[in-house]
PDB file of N, CA and C in Angstrom:
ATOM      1  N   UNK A   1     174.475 118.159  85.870  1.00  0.00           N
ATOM      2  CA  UNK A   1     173.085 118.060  85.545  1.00  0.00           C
ATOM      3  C   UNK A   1     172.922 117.065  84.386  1.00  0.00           C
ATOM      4  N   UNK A   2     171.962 116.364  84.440  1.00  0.00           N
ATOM      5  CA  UNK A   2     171.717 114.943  83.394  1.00  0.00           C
ATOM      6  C   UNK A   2     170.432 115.182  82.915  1.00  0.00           C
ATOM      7  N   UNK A   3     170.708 114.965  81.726  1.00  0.00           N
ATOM      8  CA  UNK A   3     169.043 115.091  80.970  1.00  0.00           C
ATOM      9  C   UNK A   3     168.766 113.573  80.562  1.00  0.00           C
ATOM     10  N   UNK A   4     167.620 113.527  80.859  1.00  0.00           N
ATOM     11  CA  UNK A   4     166.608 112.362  80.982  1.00  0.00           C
ATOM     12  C   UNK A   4     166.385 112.007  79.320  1.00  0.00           C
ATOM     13  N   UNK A   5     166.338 111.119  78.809  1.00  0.00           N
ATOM     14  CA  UNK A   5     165.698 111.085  77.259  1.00  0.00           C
ATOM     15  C   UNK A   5     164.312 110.704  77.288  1.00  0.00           C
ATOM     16  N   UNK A   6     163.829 111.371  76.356  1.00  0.00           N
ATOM     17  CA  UNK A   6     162.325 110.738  76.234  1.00  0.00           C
ATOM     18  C   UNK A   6     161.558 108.831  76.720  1.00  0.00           C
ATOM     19  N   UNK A   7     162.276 108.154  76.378  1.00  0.00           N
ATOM     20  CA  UNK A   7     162.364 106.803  76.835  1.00  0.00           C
ATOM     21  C   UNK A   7     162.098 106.889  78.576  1.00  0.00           C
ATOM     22  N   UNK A   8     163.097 107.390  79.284  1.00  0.00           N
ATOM     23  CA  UNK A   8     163.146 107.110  80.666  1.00  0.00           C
ATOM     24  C   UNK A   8     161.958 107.907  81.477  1.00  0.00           C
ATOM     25  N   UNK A   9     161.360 109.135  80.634  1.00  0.00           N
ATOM     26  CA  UNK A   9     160.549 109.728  81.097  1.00  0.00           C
ATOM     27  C   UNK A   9     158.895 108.754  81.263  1.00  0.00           C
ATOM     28  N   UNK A  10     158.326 109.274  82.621  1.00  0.00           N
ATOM     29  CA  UNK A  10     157.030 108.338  82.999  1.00  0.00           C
ATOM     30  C   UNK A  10     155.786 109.686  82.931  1.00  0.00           C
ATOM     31  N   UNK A  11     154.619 109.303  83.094  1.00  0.00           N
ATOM     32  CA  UNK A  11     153.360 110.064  83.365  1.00  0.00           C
ATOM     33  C   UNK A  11     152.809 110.481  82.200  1.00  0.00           C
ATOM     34  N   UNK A  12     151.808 111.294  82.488  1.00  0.00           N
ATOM     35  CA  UNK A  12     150.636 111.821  81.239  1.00  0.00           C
ATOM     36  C   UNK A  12     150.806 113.155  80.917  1.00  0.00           C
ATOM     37  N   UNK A  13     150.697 113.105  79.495  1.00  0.00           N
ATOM     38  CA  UNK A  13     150.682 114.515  78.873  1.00  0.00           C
ATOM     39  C   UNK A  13     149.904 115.272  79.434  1.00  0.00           C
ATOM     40  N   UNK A  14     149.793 116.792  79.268  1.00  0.00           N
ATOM     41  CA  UNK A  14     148.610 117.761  79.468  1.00  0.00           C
ATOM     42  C   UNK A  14     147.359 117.278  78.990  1.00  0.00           C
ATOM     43  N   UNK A  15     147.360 116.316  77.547  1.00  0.00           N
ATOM     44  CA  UNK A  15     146.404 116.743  76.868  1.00  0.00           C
ATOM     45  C   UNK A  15     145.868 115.476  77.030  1.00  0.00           C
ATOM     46  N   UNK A  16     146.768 114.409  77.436  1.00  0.00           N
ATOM     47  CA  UNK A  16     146.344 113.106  77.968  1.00  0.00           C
ATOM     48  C   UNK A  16     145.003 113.289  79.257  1.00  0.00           C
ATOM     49  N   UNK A  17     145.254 114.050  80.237  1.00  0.00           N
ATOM     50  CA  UNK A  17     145.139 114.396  81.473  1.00  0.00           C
ATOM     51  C   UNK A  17     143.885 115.395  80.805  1.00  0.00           C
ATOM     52  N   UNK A  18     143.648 116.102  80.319  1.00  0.00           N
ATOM     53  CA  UNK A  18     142.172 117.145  79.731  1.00  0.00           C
ATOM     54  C   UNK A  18     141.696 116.015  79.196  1.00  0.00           C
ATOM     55  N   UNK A  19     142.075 115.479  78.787  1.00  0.00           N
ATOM     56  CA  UNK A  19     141.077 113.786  77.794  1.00  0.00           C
ATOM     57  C   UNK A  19     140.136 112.903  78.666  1.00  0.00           C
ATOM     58  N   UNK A  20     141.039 112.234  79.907  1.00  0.00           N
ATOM     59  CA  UNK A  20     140.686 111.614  80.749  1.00  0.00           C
ATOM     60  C   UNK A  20     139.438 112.971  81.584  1.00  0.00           C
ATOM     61  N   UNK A  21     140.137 113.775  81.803  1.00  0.00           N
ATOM     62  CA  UNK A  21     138.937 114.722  82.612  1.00  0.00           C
ATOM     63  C   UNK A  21     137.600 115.239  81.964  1.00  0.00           C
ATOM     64  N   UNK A  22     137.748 115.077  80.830  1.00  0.00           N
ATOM     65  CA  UNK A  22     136.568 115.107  80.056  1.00  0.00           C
ATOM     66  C   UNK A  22     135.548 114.091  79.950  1.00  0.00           C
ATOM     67  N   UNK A  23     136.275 112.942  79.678  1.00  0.00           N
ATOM     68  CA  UNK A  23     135.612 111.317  80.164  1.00  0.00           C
ATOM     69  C   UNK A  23     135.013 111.659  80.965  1.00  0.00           C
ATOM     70  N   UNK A  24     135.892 111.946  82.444  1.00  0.00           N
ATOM     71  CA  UNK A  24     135.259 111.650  83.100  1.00  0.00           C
ATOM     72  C   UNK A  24     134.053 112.101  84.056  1.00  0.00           C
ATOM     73  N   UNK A  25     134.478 113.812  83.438  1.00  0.00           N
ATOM     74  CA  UNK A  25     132.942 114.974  83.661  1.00  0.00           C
ATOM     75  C   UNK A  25     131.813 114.283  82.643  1.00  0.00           C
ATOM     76  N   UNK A  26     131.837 114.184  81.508  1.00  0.00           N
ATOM     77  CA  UNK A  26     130.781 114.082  80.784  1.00  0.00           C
ATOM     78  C   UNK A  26     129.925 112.617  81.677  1.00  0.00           C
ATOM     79  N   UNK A  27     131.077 111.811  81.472  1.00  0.00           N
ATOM     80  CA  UNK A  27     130.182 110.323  82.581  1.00  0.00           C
ATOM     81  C   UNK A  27     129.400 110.745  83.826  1.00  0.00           C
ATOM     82  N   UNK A  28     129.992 111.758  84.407  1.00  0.00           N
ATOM     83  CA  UNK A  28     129.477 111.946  85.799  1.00  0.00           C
ATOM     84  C   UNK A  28     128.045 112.393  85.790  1.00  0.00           C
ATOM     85  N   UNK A  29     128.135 113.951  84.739  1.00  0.00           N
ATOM     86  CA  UNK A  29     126.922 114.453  83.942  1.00  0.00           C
ATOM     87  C   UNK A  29     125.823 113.458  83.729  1.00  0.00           C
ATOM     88  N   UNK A  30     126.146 112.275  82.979  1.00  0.00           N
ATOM     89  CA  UNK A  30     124.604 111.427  82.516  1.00  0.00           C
ATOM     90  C   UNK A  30     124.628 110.530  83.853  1.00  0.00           C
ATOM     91  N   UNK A  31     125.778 109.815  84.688  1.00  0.00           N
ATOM     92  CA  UNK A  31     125.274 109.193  85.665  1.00  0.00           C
ATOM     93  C   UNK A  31     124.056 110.171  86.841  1.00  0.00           C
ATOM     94  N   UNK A  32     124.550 111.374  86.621  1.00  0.00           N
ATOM     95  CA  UNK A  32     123.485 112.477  87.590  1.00  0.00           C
ATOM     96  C   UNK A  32     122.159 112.369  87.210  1.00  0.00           C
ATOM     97  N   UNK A  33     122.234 112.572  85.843  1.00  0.00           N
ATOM     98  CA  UNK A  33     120.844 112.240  85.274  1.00  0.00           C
ATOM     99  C   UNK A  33     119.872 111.042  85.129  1.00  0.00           C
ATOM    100  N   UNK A  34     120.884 110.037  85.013  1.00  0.00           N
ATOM    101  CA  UNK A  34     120.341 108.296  84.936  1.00  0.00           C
ATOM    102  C   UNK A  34     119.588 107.971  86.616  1.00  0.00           C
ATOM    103  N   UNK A  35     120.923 108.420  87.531  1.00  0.00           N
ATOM    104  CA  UNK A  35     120.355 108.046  89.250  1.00  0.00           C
ATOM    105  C   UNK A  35     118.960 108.286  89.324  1.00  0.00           C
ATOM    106  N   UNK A  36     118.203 109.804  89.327  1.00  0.00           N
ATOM    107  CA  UNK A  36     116.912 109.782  89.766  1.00  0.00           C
ATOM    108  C   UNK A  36     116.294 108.639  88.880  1.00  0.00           C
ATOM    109  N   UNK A  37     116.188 108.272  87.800  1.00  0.00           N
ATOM    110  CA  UNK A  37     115.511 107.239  86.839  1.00  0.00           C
ATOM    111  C   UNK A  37     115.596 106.192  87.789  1.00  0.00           C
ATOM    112  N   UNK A  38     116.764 105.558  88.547  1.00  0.00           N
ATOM    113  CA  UNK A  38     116.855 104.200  89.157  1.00  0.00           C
ATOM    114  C   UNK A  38     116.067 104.127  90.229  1.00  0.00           C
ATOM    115  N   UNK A  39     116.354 104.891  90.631  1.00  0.00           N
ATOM    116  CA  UNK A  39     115.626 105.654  91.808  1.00  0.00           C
ATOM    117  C   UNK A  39     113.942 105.264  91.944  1.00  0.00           C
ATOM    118  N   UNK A  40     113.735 106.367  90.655  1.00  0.00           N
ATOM    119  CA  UNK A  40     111.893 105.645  90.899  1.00  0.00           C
ATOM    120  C   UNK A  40     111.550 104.303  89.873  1.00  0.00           C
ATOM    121  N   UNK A  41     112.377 103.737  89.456  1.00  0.00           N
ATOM    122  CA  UNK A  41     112.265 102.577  89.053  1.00  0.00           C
ATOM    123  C   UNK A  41     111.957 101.798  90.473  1.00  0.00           C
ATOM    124  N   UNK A  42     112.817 101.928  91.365  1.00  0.00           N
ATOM    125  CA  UNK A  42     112.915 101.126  92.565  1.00  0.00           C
ATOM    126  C   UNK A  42     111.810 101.494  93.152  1.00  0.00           C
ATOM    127  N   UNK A  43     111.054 102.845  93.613  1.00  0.00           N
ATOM    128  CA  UNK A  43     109.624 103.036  94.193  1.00  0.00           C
ATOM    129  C   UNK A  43     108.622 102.821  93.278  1.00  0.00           C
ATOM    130  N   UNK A  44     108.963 102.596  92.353  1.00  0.00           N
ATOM    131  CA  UNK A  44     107.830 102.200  91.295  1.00  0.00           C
ATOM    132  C   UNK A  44     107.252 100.375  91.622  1.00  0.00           C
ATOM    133  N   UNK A  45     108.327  99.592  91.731  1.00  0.00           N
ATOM    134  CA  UNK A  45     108.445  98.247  91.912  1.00  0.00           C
ATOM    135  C   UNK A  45     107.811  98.193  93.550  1.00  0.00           C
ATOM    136  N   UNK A  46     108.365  98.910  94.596  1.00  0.00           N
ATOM    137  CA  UNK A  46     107.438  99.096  95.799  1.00  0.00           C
ATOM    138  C   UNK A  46     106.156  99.300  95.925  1.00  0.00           C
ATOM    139  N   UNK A  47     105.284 100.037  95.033  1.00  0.00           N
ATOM    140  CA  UNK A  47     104.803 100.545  94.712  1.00  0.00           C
ATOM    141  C   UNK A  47     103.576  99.450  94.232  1.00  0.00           C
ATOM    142  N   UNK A  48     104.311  98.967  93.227  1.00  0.00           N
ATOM    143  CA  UNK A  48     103.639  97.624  92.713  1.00  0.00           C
ATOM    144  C   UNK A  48     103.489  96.434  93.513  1.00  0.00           C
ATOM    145  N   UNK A  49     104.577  95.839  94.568  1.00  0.00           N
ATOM    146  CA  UNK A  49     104.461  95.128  95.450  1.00  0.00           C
ATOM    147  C   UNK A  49     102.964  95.325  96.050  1.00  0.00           C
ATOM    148  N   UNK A  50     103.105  96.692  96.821  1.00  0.00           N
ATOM    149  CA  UNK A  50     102.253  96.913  97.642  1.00  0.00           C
ATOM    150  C   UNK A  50     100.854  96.990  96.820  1.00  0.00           C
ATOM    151  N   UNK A  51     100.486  97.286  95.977  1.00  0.00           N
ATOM    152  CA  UNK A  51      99.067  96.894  94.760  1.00  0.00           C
ATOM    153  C   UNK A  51      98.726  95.991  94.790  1.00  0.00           C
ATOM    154  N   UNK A  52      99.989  94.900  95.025  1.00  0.00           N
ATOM    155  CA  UNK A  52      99.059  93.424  94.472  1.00  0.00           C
ATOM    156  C   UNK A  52      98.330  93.141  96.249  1.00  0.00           C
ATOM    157  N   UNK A  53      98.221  93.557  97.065  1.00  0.00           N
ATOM    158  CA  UNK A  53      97.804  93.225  98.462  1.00  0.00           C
ATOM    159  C   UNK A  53      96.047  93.480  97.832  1.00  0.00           C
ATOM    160  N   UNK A  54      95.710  94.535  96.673  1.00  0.00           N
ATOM    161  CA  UNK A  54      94.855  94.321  96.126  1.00  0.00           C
ATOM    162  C   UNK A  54      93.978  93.586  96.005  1.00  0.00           C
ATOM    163  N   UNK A  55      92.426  92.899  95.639  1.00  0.00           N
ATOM    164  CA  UNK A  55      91.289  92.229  95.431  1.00  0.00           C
ATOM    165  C   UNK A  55      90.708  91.508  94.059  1.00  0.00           C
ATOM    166  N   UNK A  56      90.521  92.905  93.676  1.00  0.00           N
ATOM    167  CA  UNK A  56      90.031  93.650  92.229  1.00  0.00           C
ATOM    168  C   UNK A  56      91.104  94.857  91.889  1.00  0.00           C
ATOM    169  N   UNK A  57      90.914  94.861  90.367  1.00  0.00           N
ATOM    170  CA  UNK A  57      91.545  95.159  89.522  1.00  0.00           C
ATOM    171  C   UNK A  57      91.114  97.209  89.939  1.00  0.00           C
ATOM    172  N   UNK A  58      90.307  97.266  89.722  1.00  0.00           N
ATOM    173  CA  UNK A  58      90.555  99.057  90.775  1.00  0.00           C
ATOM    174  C   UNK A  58      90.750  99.144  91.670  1.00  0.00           C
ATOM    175  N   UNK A  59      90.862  98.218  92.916  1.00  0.00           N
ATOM    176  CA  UNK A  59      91.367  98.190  94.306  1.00  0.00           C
ATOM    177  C   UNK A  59      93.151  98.281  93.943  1.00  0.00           C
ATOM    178  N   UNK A  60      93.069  97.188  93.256  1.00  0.00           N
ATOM    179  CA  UNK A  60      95.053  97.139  92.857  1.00  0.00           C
ATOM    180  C   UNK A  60      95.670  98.646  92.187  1.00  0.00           C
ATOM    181  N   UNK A  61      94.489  99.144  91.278  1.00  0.00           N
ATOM    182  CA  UNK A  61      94.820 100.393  90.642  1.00  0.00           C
ATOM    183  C   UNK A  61      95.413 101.219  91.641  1.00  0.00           C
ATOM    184  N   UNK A  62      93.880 101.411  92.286  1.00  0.00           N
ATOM    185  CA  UNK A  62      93.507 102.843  93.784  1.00  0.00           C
ATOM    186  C   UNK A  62      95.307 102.718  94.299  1.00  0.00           C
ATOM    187  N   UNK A  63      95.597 101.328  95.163  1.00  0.00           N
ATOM    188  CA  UNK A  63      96.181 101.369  95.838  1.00  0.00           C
ATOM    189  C   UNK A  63      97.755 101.443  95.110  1.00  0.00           C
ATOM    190  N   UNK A  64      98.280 101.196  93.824  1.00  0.00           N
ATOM    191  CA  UNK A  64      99.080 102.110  93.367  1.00  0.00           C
ATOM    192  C   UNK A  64      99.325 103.417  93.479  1.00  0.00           C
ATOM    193  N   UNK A  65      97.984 103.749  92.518  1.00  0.00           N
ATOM    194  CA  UNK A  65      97.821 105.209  92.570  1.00  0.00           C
ATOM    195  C   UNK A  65      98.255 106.102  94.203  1.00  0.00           C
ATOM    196  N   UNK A  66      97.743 105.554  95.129  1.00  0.00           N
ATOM    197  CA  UNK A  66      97.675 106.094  96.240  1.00  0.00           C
ATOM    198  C   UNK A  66      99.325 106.116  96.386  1.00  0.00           C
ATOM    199  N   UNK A  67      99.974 105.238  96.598  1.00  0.00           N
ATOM    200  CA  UNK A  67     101.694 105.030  96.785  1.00  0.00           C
ATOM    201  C   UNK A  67     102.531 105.856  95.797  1.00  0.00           C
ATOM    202  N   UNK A  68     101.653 106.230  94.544  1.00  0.00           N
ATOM    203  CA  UNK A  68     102.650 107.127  94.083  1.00  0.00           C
ATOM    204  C   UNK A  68     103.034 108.189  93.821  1.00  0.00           C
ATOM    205  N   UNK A  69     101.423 108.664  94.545  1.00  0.00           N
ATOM    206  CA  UNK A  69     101.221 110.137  94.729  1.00  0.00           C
ATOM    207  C   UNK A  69     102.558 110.247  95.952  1.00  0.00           C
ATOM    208  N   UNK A  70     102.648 109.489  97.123  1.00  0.00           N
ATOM    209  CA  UNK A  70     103.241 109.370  98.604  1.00  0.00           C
ATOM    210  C   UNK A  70     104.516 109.451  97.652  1.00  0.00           C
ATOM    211  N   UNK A  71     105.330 108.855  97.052  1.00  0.00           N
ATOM    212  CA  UNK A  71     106.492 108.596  96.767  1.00  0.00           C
ATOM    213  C   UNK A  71     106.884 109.659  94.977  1.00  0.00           C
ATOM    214  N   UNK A  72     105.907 110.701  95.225  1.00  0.00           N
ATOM    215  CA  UNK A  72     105.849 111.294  93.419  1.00  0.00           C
ATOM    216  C   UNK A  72     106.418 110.880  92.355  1.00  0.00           C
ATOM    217  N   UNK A  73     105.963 109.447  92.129  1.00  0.00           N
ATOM    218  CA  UNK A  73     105.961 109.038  91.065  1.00  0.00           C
ATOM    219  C   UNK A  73     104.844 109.608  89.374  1.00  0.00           C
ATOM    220  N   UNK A  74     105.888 110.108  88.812  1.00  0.00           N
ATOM    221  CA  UNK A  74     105.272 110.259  87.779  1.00  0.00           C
ATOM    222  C   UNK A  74     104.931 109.764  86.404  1.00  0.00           C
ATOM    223  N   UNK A  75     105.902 108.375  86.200  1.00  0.00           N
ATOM    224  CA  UNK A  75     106.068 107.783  84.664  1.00  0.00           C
ATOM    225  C   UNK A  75     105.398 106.539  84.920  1.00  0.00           C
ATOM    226  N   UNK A  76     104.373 106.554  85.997  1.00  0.00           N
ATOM    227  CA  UNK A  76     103.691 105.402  85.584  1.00  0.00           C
ATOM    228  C   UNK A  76     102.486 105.713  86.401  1.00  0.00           C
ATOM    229  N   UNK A  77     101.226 105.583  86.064  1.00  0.00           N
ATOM    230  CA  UNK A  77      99.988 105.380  86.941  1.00  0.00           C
ATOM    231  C   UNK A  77      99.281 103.886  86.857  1.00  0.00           C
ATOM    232  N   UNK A  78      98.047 104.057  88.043  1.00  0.00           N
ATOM    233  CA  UNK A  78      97.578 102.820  87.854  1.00  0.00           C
ATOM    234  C   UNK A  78      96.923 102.358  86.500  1.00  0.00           C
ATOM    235  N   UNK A  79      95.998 103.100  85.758  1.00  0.00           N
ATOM    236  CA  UNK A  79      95.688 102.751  84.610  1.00  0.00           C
ATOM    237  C   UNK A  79      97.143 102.367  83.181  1.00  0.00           C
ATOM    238  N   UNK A  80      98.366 102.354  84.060  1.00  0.00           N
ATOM    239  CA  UNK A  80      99.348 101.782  82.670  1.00  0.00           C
ATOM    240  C   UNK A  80      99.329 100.139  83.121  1.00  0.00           C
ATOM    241  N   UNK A  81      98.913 100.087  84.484  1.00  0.00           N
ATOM    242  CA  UNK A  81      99.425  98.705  84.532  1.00  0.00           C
ATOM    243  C   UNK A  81      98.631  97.481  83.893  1.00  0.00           C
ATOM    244  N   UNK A  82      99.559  96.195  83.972  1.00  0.00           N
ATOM    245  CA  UNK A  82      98.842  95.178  83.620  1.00  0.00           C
ATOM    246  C   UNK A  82      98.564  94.267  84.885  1.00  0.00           C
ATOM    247  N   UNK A  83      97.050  93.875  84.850  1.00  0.00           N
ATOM    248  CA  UNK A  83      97.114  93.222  86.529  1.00  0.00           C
ATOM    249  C   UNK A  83      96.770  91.675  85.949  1.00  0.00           C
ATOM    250  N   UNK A  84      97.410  90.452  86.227  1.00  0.00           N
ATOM    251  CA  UNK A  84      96.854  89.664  86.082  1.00  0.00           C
ATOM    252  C   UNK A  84      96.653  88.524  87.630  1.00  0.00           C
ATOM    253  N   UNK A  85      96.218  87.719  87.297  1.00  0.00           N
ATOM    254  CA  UNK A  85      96.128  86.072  88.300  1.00  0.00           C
ATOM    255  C   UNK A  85      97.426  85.093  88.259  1.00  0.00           C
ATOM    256  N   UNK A  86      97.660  84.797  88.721  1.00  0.00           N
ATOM    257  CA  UNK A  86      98.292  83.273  88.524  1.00  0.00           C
ATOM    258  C   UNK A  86      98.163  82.336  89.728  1.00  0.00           C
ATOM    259  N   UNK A  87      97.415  81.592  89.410  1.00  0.00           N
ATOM    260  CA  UNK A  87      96.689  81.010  90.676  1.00  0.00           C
ATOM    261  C   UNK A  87      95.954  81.951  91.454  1.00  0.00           C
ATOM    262  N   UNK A  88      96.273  81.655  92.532  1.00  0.00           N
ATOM    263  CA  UNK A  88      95.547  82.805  93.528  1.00  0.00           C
ATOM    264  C   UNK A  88      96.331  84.184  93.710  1.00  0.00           C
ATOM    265  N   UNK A  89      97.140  84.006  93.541  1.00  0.00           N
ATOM    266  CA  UNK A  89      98.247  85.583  93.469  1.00  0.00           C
ATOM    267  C   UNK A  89      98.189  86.421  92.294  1.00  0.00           C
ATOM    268  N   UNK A  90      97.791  87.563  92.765  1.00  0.00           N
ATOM    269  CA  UNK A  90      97.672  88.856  92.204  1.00  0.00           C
ATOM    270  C   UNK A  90      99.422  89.283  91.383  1.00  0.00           C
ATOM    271  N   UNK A  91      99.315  89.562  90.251  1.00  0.00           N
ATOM    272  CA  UNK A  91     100.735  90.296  89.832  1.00  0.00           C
ATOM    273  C   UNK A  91     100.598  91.017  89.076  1.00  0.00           C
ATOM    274  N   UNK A  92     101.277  92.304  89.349  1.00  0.00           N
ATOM    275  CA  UNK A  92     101.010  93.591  89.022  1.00  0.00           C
ATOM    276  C   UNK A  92     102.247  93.734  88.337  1.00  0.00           C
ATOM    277  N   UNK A  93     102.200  93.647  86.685  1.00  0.00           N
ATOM    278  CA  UNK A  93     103.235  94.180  85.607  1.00  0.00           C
ATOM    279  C   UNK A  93     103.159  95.737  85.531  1.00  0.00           C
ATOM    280  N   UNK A  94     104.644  96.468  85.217  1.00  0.00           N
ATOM    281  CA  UNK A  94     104.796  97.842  84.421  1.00  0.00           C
ATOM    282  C   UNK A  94     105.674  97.476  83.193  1.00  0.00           C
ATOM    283  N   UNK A  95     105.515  98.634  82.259  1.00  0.00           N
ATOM    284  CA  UNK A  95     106.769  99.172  81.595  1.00  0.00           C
ATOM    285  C   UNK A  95     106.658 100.816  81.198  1.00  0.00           C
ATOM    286  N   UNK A  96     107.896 101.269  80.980  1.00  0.00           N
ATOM    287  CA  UNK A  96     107.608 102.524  80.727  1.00  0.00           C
ATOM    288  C   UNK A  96     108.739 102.886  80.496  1.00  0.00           C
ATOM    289  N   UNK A  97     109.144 104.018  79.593  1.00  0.00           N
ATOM    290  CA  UNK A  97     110.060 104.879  79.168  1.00  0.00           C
ATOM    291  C   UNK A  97     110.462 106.125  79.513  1.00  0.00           C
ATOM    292  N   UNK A  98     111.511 106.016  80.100  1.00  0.00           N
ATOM    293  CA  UNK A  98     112.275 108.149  80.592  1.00  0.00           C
ATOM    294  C   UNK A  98     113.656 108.011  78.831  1.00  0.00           C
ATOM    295  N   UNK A  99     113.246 109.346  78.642  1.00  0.00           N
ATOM    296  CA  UNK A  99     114.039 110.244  77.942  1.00  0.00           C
ATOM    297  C   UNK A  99     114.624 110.764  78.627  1.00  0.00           C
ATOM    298  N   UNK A 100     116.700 111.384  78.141  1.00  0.00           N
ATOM    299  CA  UNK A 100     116.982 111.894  78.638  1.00  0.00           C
ATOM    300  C   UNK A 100     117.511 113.352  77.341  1.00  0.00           C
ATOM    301  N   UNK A 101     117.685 113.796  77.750  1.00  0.00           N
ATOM    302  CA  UNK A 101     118.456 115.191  76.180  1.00  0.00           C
ATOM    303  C   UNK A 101     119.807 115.109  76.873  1.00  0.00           C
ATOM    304  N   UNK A 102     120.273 114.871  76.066  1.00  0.00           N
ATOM    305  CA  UNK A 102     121.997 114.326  76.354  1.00  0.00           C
ATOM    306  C   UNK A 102     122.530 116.204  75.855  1.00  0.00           C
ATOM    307  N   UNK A 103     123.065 116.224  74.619  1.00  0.00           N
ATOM    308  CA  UNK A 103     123.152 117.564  74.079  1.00  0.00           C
ATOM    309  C   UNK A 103     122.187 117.384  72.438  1.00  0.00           C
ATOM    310  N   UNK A 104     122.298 118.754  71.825  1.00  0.00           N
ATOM    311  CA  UNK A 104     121.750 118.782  70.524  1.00  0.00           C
ATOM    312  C   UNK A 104     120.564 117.900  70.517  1.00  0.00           C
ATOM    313  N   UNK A 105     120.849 116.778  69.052  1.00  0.00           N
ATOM    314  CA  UNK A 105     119.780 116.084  68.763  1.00  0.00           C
ATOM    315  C   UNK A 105     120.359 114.495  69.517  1.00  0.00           C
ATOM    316  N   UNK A 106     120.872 114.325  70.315  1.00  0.00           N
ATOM    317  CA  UNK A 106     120.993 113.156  71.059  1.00  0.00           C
ATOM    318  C   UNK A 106     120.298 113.109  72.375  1.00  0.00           C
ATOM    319  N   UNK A 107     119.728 111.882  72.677  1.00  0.00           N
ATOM    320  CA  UNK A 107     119.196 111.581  73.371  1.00  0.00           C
ATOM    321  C   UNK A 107     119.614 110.393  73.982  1.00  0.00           C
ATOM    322  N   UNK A 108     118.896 110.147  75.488  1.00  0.00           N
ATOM    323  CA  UNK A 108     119.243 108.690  75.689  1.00  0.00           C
ATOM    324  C   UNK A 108     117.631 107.826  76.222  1.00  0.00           C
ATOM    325  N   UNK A 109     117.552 107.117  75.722  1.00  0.00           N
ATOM    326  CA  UNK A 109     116.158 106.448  76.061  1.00  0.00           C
ATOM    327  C   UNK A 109     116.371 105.178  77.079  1.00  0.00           C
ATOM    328  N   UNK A 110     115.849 105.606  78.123  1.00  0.00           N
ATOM    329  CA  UNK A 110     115.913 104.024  78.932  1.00  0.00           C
ATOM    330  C   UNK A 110     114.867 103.196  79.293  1.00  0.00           C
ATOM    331  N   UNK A 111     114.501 102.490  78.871  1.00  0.00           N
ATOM    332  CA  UNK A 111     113.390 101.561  78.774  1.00  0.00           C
ATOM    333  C   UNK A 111     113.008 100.890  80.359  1.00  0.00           C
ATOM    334  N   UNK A 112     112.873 100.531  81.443  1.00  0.00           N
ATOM    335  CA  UNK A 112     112.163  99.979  82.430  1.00  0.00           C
ATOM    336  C   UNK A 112     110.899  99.056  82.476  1.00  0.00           C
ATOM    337  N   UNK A 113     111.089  98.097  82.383  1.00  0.00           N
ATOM    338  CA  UNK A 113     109.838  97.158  82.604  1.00  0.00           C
ATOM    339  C   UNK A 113     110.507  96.040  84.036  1.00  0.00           C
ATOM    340  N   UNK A 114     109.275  96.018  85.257  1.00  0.00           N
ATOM    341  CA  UNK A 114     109.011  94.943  86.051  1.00  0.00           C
ATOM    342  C   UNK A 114     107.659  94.397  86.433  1.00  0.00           C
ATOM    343  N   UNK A 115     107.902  93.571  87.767  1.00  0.00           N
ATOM    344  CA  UNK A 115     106.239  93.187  87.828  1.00  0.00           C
ATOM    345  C   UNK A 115     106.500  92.617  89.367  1.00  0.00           C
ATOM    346  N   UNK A 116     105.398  92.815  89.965  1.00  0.00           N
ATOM    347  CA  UNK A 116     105.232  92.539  91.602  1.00  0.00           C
ATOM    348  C   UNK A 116     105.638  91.185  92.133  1.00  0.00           C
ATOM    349  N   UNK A 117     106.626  91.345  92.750  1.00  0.00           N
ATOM    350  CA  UNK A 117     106.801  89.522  93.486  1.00  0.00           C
ATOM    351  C   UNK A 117     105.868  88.562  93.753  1.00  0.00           C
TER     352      UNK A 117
END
């Protein structure tokens, strides 16, 4: 029987291995929480597309509003937006902020701003 010396020995400690698994639960934890955010970021921007098919500036509202009741959007209505011209095309800006409560007094704030193609 041959004993190995510390040198020749390969792999991860116990405590190496609880380290990494902690990484990598806690990451998983806020990516769970971040996804829905991307999520209606992306129907939010649909959302806005479909507004600028709009006229007037409460027609562009209405027809937000209407898409985000359909898709329950809640961190933005038509009265946040900004509607402007550029040339003849309608473009419908957002921005808006989700909080998340991480633990204790930490938080994570993710900021979102786009605007209609």
């Amino acid at each position: 029987m041959t004993v190995q010396s510390k040198s020749k020995q390969r792999g991860i400690t116990f405590f190496g291995l609880v380290f990494v698994g902690a990484v990598v639960g806690i990451s998983g934890v806020i990516a769970a929480q971040v996804f829905p955010t991307a999520l209606e970021y992306q129907m939010v921007t649909k959302a806005a597309n479909k507004a600028q098919e709009g006229n007037s500036v409460v027609e562009v509202r209405t027809i937000f509003d209407k898409a985000a009741s359909i898709d329950a959007i809640s961190s933005v209505s038509g009265k946040d937006l900004e509607i402007t011209k550029e040339g003849d095309k309608v473009v419908v800006r957002f921005a808006y902020e989700r909080e998340i409560h991480l633990v204790g007094p930490a938080w994570l704030t993710l900021k979102y701003a786009g605007r209609s193609k």
